[in-house]
PDB file of N, CA and C in Angstrom:
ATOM      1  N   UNK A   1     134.172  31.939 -16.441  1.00  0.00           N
ATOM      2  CA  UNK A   1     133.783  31.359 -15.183  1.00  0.00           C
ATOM      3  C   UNK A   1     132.996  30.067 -15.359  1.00  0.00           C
ATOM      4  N   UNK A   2     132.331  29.660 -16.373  1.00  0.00           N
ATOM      5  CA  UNK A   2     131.720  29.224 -16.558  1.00  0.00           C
ATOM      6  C   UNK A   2     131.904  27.888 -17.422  1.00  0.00           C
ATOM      7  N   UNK A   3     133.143  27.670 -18.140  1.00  0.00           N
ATOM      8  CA  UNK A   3     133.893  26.773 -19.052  1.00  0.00           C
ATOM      9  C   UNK A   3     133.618  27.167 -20.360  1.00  0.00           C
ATOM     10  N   UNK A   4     132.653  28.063 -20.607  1.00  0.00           N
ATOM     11  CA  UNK A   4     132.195  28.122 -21.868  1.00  0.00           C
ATOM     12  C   UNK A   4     133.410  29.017 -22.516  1.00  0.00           C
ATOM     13  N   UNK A   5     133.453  28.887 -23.942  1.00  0.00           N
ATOM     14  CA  UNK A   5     133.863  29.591 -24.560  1.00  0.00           C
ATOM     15  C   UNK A   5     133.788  30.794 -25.364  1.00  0.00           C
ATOM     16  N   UNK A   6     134.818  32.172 -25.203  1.00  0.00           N
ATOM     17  CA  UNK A   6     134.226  33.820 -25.557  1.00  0.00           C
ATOM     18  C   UNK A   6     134.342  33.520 -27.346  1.00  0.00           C
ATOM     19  N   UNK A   7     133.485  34.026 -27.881  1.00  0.00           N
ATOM     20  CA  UNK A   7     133.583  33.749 -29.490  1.00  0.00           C
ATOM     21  C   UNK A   7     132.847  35.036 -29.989  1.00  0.00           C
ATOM     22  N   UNK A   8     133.351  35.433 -30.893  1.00  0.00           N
ATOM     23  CA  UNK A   8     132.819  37.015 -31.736  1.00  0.00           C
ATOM     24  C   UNK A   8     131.561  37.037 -31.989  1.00  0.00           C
ATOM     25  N   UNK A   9     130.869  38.500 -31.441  1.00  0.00           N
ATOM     26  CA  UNK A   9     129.230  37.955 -31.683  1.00  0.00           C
ATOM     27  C   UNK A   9     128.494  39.639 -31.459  1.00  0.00           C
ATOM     28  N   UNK A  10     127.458  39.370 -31.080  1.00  0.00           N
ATOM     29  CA  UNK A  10     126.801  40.732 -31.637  1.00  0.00           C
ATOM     30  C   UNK A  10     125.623  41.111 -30.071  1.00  0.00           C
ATOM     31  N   UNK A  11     125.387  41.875 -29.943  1.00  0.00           N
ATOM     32  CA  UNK A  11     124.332  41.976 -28.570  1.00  0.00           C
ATOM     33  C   UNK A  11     123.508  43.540 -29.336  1.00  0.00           C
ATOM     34  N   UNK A  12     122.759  43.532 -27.891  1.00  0.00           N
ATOM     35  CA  UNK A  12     121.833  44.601 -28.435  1.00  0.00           C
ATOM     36  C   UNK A  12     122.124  45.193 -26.982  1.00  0.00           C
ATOM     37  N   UNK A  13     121.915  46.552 -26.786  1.00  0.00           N
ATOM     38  CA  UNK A  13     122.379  47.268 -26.170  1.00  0.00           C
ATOM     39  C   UNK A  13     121.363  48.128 -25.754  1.00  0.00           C
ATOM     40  N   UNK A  14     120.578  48.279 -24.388  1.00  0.00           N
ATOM     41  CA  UNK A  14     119.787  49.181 -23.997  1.00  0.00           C
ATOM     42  C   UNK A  14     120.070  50.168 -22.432  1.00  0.00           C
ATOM     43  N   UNK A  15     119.342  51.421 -22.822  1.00  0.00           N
ATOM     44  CA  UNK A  15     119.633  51.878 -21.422  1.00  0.00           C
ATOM     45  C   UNK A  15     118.184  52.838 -22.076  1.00  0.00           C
ATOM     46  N   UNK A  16     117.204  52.627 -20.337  1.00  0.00           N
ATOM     47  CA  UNK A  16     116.075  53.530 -20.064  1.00  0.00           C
ATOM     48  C   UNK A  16     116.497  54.712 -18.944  1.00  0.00           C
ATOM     49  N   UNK A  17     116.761  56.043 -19.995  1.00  0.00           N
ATOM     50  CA  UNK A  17     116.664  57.293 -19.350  1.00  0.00           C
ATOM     51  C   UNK A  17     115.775  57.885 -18.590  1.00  0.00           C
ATOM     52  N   UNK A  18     114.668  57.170 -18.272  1.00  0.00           N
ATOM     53  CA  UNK A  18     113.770  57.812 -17.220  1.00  0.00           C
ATOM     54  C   UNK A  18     112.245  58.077 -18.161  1.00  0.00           C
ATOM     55  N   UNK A  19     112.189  59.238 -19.148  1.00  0.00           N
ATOM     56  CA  UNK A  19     111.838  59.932 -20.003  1.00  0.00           C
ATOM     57  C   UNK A  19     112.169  59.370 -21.417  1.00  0.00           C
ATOM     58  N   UNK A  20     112.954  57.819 -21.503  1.00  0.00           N
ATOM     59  CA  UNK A  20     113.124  57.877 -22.776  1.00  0.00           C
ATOM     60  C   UNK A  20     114.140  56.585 -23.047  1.00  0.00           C
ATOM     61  N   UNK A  21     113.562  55.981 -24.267  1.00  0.00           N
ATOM     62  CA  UNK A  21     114.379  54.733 -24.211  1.00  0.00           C
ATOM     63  C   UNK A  21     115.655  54.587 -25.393  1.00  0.00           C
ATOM     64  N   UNK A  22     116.575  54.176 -24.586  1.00  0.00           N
ATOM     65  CA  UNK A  22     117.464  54.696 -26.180  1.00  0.00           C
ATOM     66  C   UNK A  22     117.998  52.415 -26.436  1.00  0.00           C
ATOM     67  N   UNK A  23     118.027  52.497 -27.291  1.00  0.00           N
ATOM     68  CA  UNK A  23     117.813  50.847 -27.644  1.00  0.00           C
ATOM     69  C   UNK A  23     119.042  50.817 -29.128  1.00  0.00           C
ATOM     70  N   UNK A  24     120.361  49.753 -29.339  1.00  0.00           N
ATOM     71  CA  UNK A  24     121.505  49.822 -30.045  1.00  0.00           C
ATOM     72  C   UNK A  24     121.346  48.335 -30.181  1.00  0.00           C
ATOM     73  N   UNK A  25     121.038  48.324 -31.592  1.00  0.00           N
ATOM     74  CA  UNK A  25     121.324  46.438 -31.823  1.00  0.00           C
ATOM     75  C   UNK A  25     122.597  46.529 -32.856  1.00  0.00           C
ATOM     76  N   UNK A  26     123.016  45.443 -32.752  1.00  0.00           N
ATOM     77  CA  UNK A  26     124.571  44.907 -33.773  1.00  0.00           C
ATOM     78  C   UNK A  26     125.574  45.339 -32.830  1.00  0.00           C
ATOM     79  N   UNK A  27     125.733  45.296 -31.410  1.00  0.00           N
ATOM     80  CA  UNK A  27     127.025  45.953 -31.161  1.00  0.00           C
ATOM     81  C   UNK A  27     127.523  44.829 -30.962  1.00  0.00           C
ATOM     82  N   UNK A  28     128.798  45.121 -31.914  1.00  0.00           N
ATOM     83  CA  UNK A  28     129.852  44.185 -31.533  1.00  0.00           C
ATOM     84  C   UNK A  28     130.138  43.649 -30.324  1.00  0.00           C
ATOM     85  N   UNK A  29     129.949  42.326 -29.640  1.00  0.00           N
ATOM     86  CA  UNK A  29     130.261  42.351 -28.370  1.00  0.00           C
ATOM     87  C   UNK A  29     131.734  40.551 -28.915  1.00  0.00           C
ATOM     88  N   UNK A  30     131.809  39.916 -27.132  1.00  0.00           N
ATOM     89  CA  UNK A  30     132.409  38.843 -26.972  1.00  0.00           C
ATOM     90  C   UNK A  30     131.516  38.293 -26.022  1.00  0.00           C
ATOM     91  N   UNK A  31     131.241  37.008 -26.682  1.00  0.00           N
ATOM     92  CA  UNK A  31     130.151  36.184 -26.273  1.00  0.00           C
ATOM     93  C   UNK A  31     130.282  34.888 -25.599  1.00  0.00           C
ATOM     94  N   UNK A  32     130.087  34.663 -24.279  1.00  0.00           N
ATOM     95  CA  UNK A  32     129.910  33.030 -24.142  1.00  0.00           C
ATOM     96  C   UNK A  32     129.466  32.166 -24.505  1.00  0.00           C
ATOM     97  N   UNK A  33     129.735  31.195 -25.212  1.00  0.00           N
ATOM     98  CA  UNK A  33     129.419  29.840 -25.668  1.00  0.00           C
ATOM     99  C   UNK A  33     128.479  29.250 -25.026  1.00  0.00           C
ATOM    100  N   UNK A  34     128.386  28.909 -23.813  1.00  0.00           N
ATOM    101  CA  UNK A  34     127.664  28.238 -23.398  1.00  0.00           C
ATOM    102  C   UNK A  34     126.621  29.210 -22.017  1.00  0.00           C
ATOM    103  N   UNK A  35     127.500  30.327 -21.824  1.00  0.00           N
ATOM    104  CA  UNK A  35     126.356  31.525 -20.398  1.00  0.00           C
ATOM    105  C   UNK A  35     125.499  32.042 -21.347  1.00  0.00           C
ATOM    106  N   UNK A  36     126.177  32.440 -22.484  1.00  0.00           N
ATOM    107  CA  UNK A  36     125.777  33.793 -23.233  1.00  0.00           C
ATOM    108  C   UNK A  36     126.237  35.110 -22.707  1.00  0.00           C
ATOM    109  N   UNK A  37     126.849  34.972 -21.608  1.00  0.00           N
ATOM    110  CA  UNK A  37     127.426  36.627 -21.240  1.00  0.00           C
ATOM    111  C   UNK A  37     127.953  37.221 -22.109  1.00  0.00           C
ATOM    112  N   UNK A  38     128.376  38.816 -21.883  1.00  0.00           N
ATOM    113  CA  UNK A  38     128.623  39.211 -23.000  1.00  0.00           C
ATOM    114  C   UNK A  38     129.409  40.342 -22.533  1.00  0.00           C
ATOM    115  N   UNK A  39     130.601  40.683 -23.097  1.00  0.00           N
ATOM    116  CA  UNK A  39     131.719  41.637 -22.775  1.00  0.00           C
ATOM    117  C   UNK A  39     131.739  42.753 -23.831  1.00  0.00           C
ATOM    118  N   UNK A  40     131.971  43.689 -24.062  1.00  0.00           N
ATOM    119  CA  UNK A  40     132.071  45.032 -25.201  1.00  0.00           C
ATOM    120  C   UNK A  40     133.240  45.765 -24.215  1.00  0.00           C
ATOM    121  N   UNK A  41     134.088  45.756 -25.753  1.00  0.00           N
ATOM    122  CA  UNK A  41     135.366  46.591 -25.822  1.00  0.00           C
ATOM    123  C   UNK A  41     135.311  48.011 -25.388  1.00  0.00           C
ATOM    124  N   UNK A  42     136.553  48.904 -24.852  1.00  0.00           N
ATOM    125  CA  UNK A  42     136.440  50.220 -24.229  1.00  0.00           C
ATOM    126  C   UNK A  42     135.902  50.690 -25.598  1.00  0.00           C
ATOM    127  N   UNK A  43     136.524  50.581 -26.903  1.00  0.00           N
ATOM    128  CA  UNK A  43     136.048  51.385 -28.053  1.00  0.00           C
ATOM    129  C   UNK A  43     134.544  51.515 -28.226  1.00  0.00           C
ATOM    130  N   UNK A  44     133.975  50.094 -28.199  1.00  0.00           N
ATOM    131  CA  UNK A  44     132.149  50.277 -28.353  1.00  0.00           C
ATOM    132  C   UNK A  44     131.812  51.322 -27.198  1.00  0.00           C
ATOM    133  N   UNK A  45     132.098  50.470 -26.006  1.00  0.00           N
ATOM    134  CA  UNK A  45     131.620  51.201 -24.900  1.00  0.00           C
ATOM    135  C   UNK A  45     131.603  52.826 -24.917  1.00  0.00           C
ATOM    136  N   UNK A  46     132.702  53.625 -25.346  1.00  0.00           N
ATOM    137  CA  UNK A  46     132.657  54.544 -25.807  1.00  0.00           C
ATOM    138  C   UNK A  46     131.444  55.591 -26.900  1.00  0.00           C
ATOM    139  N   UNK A  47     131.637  54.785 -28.075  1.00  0.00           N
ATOM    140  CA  UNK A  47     130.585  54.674 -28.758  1.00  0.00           C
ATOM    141  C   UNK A  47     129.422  55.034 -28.241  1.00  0.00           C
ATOM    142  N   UNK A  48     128.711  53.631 -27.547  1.00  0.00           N
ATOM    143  CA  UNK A  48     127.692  53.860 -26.793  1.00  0.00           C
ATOM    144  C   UNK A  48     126.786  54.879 -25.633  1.00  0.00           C
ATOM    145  N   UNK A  49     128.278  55.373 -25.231  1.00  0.00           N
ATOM    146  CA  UNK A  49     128.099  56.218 -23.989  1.00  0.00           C
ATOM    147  C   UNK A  49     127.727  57.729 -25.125  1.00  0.00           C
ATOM    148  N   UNK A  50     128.289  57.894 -26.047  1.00  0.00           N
ATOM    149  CA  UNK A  50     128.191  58.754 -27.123  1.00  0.00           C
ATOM    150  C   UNK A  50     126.667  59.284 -27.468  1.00  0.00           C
ATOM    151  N   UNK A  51     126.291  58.053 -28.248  1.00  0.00           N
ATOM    152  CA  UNK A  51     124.922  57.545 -28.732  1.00  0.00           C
ATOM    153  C   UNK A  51     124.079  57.827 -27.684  1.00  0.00           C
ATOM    154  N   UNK A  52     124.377  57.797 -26.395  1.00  0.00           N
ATOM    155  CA  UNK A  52     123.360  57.426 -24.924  1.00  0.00           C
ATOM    156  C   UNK A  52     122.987  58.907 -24.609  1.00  0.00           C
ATOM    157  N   UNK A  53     124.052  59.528 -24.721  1.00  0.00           N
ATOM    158  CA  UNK A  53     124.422  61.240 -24.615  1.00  0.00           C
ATOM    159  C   UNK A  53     123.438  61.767 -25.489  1.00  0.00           C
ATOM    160  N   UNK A  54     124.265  61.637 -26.936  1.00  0.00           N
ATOM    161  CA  UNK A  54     123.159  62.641 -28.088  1.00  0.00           C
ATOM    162  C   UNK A  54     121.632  62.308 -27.615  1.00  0.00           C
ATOM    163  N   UNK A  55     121.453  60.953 -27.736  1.00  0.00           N
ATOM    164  CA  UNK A  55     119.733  60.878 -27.761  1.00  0.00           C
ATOM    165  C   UNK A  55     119.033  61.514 -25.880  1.00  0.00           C
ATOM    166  N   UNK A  56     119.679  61.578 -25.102  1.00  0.00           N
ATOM    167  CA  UNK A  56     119.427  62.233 -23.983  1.00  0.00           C
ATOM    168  C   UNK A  56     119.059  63.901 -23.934  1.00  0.00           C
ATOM    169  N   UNK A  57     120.316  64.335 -24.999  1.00  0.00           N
ATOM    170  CA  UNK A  57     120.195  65.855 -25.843  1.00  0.00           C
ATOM    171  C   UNK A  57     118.962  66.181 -26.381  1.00  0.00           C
ATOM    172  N   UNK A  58     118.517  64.948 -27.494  1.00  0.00           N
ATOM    173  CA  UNK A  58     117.504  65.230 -28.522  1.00  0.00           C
ATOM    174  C   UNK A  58     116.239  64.750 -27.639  1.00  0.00           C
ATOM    175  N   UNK A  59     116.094  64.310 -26.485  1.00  0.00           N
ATOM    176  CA  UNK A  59     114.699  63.820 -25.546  1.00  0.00           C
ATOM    177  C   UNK A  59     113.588  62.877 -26.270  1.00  0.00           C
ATOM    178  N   UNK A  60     114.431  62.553 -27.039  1.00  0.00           N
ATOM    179  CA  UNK A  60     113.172  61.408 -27.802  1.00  0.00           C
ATOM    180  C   UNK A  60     112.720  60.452 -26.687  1.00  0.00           C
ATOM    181  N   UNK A  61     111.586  59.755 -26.982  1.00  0.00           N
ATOM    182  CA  UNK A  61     111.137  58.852 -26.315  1.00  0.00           C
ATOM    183  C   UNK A  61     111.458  57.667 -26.498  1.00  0.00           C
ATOM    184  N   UNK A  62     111.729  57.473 -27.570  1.00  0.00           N
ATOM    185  CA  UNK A  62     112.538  56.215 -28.459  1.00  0.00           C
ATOM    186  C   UNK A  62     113.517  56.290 -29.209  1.00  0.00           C
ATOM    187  N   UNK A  63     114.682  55.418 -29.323  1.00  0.00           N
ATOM    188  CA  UNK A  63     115.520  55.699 -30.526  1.00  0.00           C
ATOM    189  C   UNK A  63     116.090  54.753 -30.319  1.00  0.00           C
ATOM    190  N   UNK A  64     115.830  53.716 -31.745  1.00  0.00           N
ATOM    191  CA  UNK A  64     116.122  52.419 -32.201  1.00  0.00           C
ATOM    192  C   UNK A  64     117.570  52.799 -32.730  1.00  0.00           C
ATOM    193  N   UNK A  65     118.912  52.212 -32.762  1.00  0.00           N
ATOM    194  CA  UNK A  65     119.810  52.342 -33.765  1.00  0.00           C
ATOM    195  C   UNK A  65     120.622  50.806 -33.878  1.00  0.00           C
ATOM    196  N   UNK A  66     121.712  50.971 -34.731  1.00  0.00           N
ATOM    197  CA  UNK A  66     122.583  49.926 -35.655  1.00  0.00           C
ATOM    198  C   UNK A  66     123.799  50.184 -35.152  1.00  0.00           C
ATOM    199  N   UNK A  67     124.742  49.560 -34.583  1.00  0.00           N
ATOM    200  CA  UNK A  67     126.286  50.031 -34.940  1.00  0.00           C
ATOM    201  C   UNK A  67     126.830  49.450 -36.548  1.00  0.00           C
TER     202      UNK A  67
END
């Protein structure tokens, strides 16, 4: 939307459960050149929703991870 260009790149990924923060850096994303927006594939997204799940299971208050 923006003219910029999508180029291979990396984001960090958070979602606050209420009770608990679950926080994903290195995910592969597709990046704008010039917005910085940022798109992630059904496969990560998957992933993520995964990761978002278990640590919701385990009720930590924090949980830093890597893809």
């Amino acid at each position: 939307m923006c003219g910029g260009e999508k180029e291979a790149g990396h984001t960090t990924f958070s979602v606050d459960l209420g009770d608990g923060l679950v926080v994903v850096r290195h995910v592969p994303a597709t990046v704008c050149n010039q917005c910085v927006e940022e798109w992630i594939d059904n496969k990560t997204a998957q992933q993520l929703e995964t990761i978002v799940e278990e640590a919701r299971q385990k009720k930590h208050q924090l949980e830093v991870l890597s893809l």
